[in-house]
Protein backbone atom coordinates (compact mmCIF):
# COMPACT_ATOMS: atom_id res chain seq x y z
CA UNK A 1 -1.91 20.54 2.32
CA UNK A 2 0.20 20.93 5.66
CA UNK A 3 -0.55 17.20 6.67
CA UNK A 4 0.30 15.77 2.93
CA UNK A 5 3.68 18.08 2.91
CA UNK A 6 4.83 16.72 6.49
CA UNK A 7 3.51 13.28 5.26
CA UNK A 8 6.21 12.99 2.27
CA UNK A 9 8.56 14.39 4.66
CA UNK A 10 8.67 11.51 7.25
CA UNK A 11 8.41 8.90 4.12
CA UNK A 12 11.96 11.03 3.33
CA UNK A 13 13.26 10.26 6.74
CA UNK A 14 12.22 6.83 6.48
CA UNK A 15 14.11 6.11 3.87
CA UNK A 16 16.97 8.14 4.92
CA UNK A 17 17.13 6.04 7.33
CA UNK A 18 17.27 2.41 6.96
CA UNK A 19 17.11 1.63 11.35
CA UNK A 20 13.03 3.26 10.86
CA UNK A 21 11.47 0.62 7.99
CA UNK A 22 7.60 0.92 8.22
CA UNK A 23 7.59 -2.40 9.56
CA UNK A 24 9.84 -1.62 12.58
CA UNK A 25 8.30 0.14 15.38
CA UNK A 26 8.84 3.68 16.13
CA UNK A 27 11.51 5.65 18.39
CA UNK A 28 9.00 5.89 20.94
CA UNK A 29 7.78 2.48 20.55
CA UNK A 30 4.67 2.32 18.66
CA UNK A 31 4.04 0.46 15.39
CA UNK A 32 4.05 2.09 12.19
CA UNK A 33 0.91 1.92 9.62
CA UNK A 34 0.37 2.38 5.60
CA UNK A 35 -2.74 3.06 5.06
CA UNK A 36 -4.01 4.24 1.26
CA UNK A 37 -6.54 6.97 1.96
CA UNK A 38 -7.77 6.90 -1.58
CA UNK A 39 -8.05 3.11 -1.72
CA UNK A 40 -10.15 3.12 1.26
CA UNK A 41 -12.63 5.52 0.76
CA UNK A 42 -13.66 4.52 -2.83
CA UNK A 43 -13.80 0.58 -1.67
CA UNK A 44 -15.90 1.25 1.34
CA UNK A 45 -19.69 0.33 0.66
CA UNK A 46 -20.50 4.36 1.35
CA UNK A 47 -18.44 5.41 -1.25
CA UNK A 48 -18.94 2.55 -3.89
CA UNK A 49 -22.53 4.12 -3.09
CA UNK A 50 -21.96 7.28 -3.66
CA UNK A 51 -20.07 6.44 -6.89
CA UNK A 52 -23.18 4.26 -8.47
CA UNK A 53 -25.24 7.58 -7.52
CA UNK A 54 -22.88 9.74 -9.24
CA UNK A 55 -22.71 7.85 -12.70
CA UNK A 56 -26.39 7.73 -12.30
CA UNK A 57 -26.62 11.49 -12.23
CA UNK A 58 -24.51 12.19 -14.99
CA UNK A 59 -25.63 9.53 -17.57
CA UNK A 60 -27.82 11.67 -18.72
CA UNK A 61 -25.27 14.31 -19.07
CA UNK A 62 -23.05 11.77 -20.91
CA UNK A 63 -25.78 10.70 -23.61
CA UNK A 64 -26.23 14.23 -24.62
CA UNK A 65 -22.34 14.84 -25.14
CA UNK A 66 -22.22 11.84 -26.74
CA UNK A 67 -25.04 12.78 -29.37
CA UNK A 68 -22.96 15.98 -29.61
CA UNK A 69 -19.83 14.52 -30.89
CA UNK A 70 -21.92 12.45 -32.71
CA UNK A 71 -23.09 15.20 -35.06
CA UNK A 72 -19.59 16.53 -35.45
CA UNK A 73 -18.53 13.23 -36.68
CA UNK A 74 -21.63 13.16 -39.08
CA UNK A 75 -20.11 16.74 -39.88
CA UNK A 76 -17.11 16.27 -40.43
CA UNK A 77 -17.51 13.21 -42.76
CA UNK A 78 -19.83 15.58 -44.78
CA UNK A 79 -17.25 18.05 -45.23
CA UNK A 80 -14.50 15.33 -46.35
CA UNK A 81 -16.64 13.64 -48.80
CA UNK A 82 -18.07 16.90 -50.28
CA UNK A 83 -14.48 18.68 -50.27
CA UNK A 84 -14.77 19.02 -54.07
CA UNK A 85 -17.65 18.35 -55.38
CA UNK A 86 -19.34 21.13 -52.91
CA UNK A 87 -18.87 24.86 -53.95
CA UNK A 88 -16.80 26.96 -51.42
CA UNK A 89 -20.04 28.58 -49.77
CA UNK A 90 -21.69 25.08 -48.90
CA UNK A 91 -18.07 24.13 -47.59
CA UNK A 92 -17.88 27.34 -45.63
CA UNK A 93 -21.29 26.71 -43.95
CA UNK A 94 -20.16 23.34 -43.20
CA UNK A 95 -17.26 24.55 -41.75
CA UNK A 96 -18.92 27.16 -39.77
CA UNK A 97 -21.23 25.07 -38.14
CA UNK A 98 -18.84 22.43 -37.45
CA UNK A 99 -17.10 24.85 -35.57
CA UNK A 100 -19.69 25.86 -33.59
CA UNK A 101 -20.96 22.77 -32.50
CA UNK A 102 -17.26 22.01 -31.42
CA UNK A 103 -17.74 24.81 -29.31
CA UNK A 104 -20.87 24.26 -27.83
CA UNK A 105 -19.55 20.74 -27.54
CA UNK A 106 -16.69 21.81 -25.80
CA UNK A 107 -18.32 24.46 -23.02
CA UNK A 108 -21.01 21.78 -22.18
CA UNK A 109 -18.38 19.15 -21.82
CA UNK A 110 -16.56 21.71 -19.51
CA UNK A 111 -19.43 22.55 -17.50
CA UNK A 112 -20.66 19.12 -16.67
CA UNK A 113 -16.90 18.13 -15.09
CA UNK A 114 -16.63 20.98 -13.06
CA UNK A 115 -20.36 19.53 -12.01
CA UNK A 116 -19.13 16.46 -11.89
CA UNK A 117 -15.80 17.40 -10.11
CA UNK A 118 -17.28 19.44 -7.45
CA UNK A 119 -19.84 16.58 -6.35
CA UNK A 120 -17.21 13.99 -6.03
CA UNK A 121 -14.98 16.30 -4.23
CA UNK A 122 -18.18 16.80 -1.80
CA UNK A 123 -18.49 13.12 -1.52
CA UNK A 124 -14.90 12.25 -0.77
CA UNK A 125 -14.56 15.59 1.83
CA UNK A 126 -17.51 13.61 3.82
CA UNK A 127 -16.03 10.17 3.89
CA UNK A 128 -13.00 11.45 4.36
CA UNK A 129 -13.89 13.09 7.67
CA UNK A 130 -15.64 10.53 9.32
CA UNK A 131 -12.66 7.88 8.12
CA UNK A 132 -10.06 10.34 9.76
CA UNK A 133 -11.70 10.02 12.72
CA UNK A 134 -12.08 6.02 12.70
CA UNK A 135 -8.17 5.97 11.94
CA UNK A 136 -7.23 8.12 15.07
CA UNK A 137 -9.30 5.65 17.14
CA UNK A 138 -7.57 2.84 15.50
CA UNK A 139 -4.22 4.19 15.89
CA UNK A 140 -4.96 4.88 19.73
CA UNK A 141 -6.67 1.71 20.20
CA UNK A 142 -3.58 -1.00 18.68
CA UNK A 143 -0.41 1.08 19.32
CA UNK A 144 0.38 2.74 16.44
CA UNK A 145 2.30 5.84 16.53
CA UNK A 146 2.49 6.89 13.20
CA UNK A 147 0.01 6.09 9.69
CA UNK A 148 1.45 7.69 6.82
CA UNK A 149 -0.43 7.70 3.19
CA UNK A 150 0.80 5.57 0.61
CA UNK A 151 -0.24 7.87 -2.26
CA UNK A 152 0.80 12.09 -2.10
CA UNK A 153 -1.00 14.33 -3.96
CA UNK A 154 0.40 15.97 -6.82
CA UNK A 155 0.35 19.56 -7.74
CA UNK A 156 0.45 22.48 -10.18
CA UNK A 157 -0.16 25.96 -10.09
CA UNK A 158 -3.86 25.26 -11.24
CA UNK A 159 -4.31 22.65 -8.08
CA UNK A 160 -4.19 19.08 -7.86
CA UNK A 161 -3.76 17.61 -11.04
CA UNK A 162 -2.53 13.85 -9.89
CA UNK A 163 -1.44 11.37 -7.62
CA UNK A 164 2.13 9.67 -6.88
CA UNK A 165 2.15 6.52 -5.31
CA UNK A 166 4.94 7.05 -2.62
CA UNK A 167 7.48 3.95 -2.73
CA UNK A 168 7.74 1.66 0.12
CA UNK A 169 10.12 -0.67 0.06
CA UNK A 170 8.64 -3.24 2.76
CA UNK A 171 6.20 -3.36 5.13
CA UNK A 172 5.67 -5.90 7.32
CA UNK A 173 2.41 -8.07 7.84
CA UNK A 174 0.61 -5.89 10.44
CA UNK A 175 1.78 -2.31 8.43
CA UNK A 176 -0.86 -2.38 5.69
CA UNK A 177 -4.25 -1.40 7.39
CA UNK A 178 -6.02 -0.07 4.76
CA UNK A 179 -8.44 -3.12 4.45
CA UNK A 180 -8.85 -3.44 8.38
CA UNK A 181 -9.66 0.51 7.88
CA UNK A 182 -12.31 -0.07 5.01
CA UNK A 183 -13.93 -3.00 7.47
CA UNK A 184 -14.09 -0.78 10.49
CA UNK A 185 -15.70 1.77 8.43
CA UNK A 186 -18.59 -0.02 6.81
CA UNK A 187 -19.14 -1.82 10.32
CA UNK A 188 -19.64 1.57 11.75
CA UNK A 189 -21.09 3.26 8.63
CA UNK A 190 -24.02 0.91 7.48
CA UNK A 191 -25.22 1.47 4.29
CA UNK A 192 -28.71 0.71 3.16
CA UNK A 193 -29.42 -2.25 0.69
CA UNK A 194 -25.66 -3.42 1.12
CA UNK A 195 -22.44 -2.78 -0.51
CA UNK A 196 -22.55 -1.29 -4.53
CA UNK A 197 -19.64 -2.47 -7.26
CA UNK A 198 -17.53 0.34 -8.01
CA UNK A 199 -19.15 2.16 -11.28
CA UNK A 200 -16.80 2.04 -14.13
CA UNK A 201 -17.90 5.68 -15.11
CA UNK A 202 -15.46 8.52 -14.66
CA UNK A 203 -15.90 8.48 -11.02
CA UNK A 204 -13.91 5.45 -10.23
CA UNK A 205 -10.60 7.17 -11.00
CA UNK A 206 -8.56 8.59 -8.38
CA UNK A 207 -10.08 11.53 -6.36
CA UNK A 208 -7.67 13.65 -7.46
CA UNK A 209 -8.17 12.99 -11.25
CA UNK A 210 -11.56 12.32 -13.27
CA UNK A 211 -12.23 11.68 -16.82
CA UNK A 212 -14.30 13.88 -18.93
CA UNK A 213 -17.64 12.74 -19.05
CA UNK A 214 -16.71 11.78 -22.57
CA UNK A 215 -14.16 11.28 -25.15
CA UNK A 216 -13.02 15.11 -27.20
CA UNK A 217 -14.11 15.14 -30.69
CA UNK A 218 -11.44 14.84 -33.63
């Protein structure tokens, strides 16, 4: 939290002042990086990994919330097309069970995303370590005296709820690193059987934000 906080503070010196563009080198004469920490751990071959491997553990997990909502859409439909023609007590059972299976619906949806959220956030902790260290040797290495992340987290008083990407207004050929910092990684971070495709399940969304492992019913 420290690091992020004094991160969007030197972006707000930056721009305060226009002599210190990211593309210009710094006062004490080393070159100034972007790099998008969240871009580059989800589009190295480790993470794309570790994505595929999520979605694969949760599909399950999916199909059974989605056969949940299905039978409170069968439900509900019931109840609409029996609205008068059923006497009150059949529509009260019908209601009664609809609710419940909303709720059952609703805690197992629950469940499975804090699941879900805690194994990405365990997935993205260990990238994130060994690519922190492969950027400080980088940095060394070329003559860079400050990286700064283009994206800052964003906050409530519940935790991270989002991401801002943080404007920059140029940056010059040799400022964006993040794919140099993706190559470096996977060079030094071989995985098995190749690079994966990103899985289009929840996982691919920002680290800081995942969708529900499905859709809410009506």
């Amino acid at each position: 939290m420290k690091n992020r906080v004094s991160t969007v503070f030197v972006l707000f010196l930056l721009f305060a002042c226009p002599a210190l563009s990211p593309a210009q080198t710094s006062p004490s004469g080393g070159k100034i990086g972007i790099l998008n920490i969240q871009a580059a751990i989800l589009n190295t071959a480790e993470g794309k990994k570790a994505l595929s491997d999520l979605d694969n553990k949760y599909k399950s997990k999916r199909a059974d919330l989605q056969s949940k909502q299905q039978e409170i859409t069968t439900l509900e439909d019931q109840l609409q097309r029996q609205q008068s023609a059923a006497s009150d007590s059949a529509q009260l059972q019908l209601t009664r069970q609809l609710e419940e299976k909303k709720k059952i619906f609703t805690r197992t949806q629950e469940d499975a995303q804090s699941d879900f959220n805690a194994d990405r956030t365990d997935m993205i902790g260990r990238i994130s370590q060994k690519l922190g260290r492969l950027v400080q040797e980088f940095a060394e290495q070329n003559g860079y005296a400050l990286i700064l992340d283009s994206v800052a987290p964003v906050y409530s008083t519940s935790g991270q709820i989002g991401d801002a990407q943080l404007p920059v207004y140029y940056a010059g050929k040799d400022a964006e690193i993040t794919e140099e910092i993706v190559r470096r990684y996977d060079a030094a971070n071989p995985v098995a059987g190749g690079s994966t495709s990103p899985s289009t399940a929840p996982a691919t969304r920002a680290p800081s934000s995942s969708k529900p492992p499905a859709a809410k019913p009506k």
